[in-house]
Protein backbone atom coordinates (compact mmCIF):
# COMPACT_ATOMS: atom_id res chain seq x y z
CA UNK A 1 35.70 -47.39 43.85
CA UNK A 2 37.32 -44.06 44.45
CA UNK A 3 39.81 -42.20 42.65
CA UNK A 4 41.91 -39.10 43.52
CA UNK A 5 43.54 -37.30 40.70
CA UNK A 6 46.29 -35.00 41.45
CA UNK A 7 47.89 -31.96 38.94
CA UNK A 8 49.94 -29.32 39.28
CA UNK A 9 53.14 -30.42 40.44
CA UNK A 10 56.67 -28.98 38.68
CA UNK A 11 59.99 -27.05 39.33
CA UNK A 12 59.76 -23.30 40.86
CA UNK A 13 62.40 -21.39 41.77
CA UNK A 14 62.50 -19.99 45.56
CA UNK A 15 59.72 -17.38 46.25
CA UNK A 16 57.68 -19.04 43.47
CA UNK A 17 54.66 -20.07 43.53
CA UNK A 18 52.55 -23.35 42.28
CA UNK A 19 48.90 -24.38 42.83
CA UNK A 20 48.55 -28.25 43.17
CA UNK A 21 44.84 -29.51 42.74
CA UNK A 22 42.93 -32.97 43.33
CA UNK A 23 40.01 -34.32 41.92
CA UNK A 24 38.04 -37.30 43.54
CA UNK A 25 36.27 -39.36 41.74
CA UNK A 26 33.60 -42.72 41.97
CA UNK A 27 30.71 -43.84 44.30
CA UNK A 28 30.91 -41.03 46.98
CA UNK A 29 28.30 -40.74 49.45
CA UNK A 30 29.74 -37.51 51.23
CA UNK A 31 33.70 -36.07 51.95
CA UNK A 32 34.51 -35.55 55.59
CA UNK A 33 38.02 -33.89 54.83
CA UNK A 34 40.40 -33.36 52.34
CA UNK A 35 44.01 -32.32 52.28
CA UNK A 36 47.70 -32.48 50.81
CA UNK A 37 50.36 -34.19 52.58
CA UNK A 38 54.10 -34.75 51.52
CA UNK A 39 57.43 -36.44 52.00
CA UNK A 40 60.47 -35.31 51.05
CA UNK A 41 63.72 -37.76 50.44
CA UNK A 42 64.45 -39.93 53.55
CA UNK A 43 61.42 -38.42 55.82
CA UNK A 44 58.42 -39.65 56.76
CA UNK A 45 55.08 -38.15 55.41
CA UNK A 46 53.69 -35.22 56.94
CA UNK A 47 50.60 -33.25 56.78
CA UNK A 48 50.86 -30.48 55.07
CA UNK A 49 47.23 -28.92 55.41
CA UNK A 50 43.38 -30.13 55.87
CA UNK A 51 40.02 -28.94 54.98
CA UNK A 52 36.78 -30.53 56.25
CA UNK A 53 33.14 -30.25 55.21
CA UNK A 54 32.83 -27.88 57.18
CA UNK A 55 35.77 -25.60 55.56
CA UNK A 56 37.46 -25.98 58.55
CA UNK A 57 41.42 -25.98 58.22
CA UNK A 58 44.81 -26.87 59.90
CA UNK A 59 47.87 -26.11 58.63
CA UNK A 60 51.17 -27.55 59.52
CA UNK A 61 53.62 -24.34 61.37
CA UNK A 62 56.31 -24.69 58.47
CA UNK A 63 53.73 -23.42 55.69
CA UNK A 64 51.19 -21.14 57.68
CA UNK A 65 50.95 -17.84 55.94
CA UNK A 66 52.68 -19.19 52.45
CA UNK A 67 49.99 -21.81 51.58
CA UNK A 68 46.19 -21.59 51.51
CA UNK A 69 44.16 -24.62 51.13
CA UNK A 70 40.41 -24.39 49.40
CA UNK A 71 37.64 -27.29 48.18
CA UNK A 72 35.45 -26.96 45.98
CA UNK A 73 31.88 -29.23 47.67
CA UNK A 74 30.04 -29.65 44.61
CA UNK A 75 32.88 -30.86 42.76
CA UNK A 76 34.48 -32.77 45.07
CA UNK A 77 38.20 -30.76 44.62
CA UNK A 78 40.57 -29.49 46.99
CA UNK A 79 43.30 -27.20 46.08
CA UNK A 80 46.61 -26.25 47.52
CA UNK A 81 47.92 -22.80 46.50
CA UNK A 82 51.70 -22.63 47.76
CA UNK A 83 53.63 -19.38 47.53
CA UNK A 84 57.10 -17.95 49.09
CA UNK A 85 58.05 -21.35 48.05
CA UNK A 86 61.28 -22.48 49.86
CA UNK A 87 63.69 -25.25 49.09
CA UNK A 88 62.59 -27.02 52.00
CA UNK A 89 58.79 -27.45 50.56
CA UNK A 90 60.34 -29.77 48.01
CA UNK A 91 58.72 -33.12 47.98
CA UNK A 92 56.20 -35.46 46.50
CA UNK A 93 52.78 -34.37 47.67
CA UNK A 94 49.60 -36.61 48.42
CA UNK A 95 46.39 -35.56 47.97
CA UNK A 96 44.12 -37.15 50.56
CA UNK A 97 40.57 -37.86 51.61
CA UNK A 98 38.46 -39.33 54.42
CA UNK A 99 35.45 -40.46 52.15
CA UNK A 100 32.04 -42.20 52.63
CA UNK A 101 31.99 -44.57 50.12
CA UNK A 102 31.25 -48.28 50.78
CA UNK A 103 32.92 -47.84 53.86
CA UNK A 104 34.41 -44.77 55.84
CA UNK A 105 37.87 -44.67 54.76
CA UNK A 106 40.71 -42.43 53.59
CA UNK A 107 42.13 -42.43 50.33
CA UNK A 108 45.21 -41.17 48.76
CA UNK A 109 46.58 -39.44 45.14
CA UNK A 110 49.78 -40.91 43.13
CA UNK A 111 51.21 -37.83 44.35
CA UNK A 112 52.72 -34.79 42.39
CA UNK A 113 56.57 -34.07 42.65
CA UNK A 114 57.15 -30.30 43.86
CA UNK A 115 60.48 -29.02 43.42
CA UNK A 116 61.89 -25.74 44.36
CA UNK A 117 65.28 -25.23 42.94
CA UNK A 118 66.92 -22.15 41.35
């Protein structure tokens, strides 16, 4: 099985910043992508940002320029750092991955609680 471990969630106050990290974990043949979505109160999930293999990333428009994702191969880790952090980024965030496992699949975190409040 695989396992994605989240950590660095918590309360920031606006213009703060927070780094969020994931760890996956288990019978991994190789990581196509890996990325951090969220969903705040009464909206559907969104993608937040992506990494691939490749270190090629995407970014959703709303955080371009404030957050920077990064992954870490050998370890099999992706990071999120968030700054300028604005009420509106407040929401659980998933960490996800499309792994080669047993099958081809993606996988998801318990997801980390982000809130930006003064």
């Amino acid at each position: 099985q695989v396992q994605l471990v989240e950590s660095g969630g918590g309360l920031v106050q606006p213009g703060g910043s927070l780094r969020l990290s994931c760890a996956a974990s288990g019978r991994i043949v190789s990581i196509n992508s890996m990325g951090w979505y969220r969903q705040a109160p009464g909206k559907q999930r969104e993608l937040v940002a992506v990494i691939t293999s490749s270190n090629d990333t995407n970014y959703a428009d709303s955080v371009k320029g404030r957050f920077t994702i990064s992954s870490d191969n050998a370890k099999n880790t992706v990071s999120l750092q968030m700054n300028s952090l604005k009420a509106e980024d407040t929401a659980v965030y998933y960490c996800n991955a499309h792994i080669t496992s047993y099958y081809v699949r993606n996988y998801w975190g318990q997801g980390t609680q982000v809130t930006v409040s003064s």
